[in-house]
C-alpha atoms as a PDB file:
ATOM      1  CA  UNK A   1      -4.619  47.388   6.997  1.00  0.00           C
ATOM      2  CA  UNK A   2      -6.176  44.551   5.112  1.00  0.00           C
ATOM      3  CA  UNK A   3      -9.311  43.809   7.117  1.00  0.00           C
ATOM      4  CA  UNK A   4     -10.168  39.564   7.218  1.00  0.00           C
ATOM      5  CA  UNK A   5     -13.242  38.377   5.293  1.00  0.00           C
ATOM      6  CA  UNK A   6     -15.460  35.581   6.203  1.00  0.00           C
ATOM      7  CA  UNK A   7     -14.398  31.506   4.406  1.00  0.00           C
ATOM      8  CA  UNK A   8     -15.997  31.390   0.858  1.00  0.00           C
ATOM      9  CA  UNK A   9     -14.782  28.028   1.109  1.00  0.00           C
ATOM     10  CA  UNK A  10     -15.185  25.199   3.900  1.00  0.00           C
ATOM     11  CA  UNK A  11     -14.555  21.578   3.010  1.00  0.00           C
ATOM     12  CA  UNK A  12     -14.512  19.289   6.083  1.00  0.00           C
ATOM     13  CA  UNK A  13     -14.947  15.664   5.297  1.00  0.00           C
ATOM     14  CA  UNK A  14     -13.946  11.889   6.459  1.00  0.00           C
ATOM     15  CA  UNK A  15     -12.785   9.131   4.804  1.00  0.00           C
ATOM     16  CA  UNK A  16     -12.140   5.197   5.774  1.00  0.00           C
ATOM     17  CA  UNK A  17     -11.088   2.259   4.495  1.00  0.00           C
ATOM     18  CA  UNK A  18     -10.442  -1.214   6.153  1.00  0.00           C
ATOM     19  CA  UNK A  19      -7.545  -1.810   3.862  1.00  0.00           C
ATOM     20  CA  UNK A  20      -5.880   0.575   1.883  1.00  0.00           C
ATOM     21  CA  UNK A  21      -2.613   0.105  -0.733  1.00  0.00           C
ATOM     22  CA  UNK A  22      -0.783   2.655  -2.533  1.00  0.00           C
ATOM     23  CA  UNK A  23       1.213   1.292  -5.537  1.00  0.00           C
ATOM     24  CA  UNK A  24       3.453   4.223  -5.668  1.00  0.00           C
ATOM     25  CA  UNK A  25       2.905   6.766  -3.509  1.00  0.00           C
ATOM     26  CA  UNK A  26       0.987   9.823  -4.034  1.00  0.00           C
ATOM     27  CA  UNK A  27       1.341  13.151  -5.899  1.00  0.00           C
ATOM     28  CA  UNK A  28      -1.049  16.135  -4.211  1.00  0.00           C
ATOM     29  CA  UNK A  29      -0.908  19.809  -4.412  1.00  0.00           C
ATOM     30  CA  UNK A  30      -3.856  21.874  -3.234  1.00  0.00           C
ATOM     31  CA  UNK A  31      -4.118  25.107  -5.366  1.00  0.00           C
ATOM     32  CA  UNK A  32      -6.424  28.524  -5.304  1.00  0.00           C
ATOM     33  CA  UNK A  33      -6.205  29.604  -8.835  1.00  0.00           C
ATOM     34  CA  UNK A  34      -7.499  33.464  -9.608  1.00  0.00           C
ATOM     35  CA  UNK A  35      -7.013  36.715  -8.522  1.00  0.00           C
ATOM     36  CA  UNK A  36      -7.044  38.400  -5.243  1.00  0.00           C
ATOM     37  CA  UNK A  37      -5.139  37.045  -1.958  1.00  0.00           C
ATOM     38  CA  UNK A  38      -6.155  34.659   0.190  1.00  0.00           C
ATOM     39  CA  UNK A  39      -6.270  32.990   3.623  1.00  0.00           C
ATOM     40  CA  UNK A  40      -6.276  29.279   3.327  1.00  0.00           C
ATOM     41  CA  UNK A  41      -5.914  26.210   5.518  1.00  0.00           C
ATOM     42  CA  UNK A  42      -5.779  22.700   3.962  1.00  0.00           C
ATOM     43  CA  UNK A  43      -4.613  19.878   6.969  1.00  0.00           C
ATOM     44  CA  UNK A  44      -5.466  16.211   6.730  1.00  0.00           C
ATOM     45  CA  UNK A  45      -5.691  14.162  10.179  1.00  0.00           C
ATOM     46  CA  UNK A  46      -4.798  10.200   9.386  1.00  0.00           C
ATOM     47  CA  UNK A  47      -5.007   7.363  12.021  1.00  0.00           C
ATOM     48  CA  UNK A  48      -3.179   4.117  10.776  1.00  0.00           C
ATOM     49  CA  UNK A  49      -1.538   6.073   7.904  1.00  0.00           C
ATOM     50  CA  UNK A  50       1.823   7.763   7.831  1.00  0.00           C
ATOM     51  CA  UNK A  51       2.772  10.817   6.517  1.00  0.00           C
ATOM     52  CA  UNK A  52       4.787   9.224   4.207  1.00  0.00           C
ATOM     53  CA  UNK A  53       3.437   6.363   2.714  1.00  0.00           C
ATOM     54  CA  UNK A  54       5.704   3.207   1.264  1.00  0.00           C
ATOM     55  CA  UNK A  55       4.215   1.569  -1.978  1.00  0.00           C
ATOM     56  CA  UNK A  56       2.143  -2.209  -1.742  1.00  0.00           C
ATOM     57  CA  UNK A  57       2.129  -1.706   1.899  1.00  0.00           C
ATOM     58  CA  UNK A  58      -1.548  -2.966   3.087  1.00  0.00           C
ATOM     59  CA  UNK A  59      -2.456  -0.314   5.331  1.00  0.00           C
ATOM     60  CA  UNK A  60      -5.569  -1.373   7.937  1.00  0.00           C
ATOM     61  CA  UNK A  61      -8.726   0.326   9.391  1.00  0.00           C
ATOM     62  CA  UNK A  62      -7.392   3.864   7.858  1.00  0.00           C
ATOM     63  CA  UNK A  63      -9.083   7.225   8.722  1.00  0.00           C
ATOM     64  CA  UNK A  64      -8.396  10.389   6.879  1.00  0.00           C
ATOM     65  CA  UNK A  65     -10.230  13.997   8.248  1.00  0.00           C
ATOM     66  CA  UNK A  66      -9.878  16.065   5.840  1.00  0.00           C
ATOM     67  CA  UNK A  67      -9.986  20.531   6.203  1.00  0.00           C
ATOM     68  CA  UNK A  68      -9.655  23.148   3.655  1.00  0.00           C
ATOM     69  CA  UNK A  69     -10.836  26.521   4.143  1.00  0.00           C
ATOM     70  CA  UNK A  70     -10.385  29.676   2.282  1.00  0.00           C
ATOM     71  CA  UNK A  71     -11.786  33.129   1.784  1.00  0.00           C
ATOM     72  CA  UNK A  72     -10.453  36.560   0.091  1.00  0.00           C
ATOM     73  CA  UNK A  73      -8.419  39.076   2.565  1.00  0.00           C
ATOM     74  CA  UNK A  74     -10.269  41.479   0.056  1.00  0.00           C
ATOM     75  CA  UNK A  75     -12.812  42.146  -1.930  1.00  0.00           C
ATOM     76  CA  UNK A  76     -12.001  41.241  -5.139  1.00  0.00           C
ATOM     77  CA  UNK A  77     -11.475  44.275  -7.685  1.00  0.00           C
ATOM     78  CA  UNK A  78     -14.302  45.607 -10.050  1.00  0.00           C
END
């Protein structure tokens, strides 16, 4: 059994912005490059901001929380 190690890793953080446009929308990928597996969380929390956003929309008074978190099941090998 593959006991859990502690986070190497915590990113929390908060963005705003009182208007916001996207002129196509986005491209993001989130990616743990290396060796050795891990456990990982990455979430965002928006308020006034879809999921999906349409481009040269004005979006107003947008909040983004942002979490990522990850840490090695393992230690890695020597």
């Amino acid at each position: 059994m593959t006991e859990e190690l502690g986070r190497d890793i915590t990113l929390h953080t908060t963005v705003h912005a009182d208007r916001l446009r996207f002129t196509a929308p986005p491209r993001t990928a989130v990616h743990f490059p290396g060796t050795g597996e891990r456990t990982s969380v990455s979430r965002s929390d928006r308020t006034n901001l879809p999921d999906t956003v349409e481009p040269d929309v004005d979006y107003h008074d947008v909040t983004v929380r942002y979490r990522l978190e990850t840490g090695l099941r393992e230690p890695p090998p020597n």
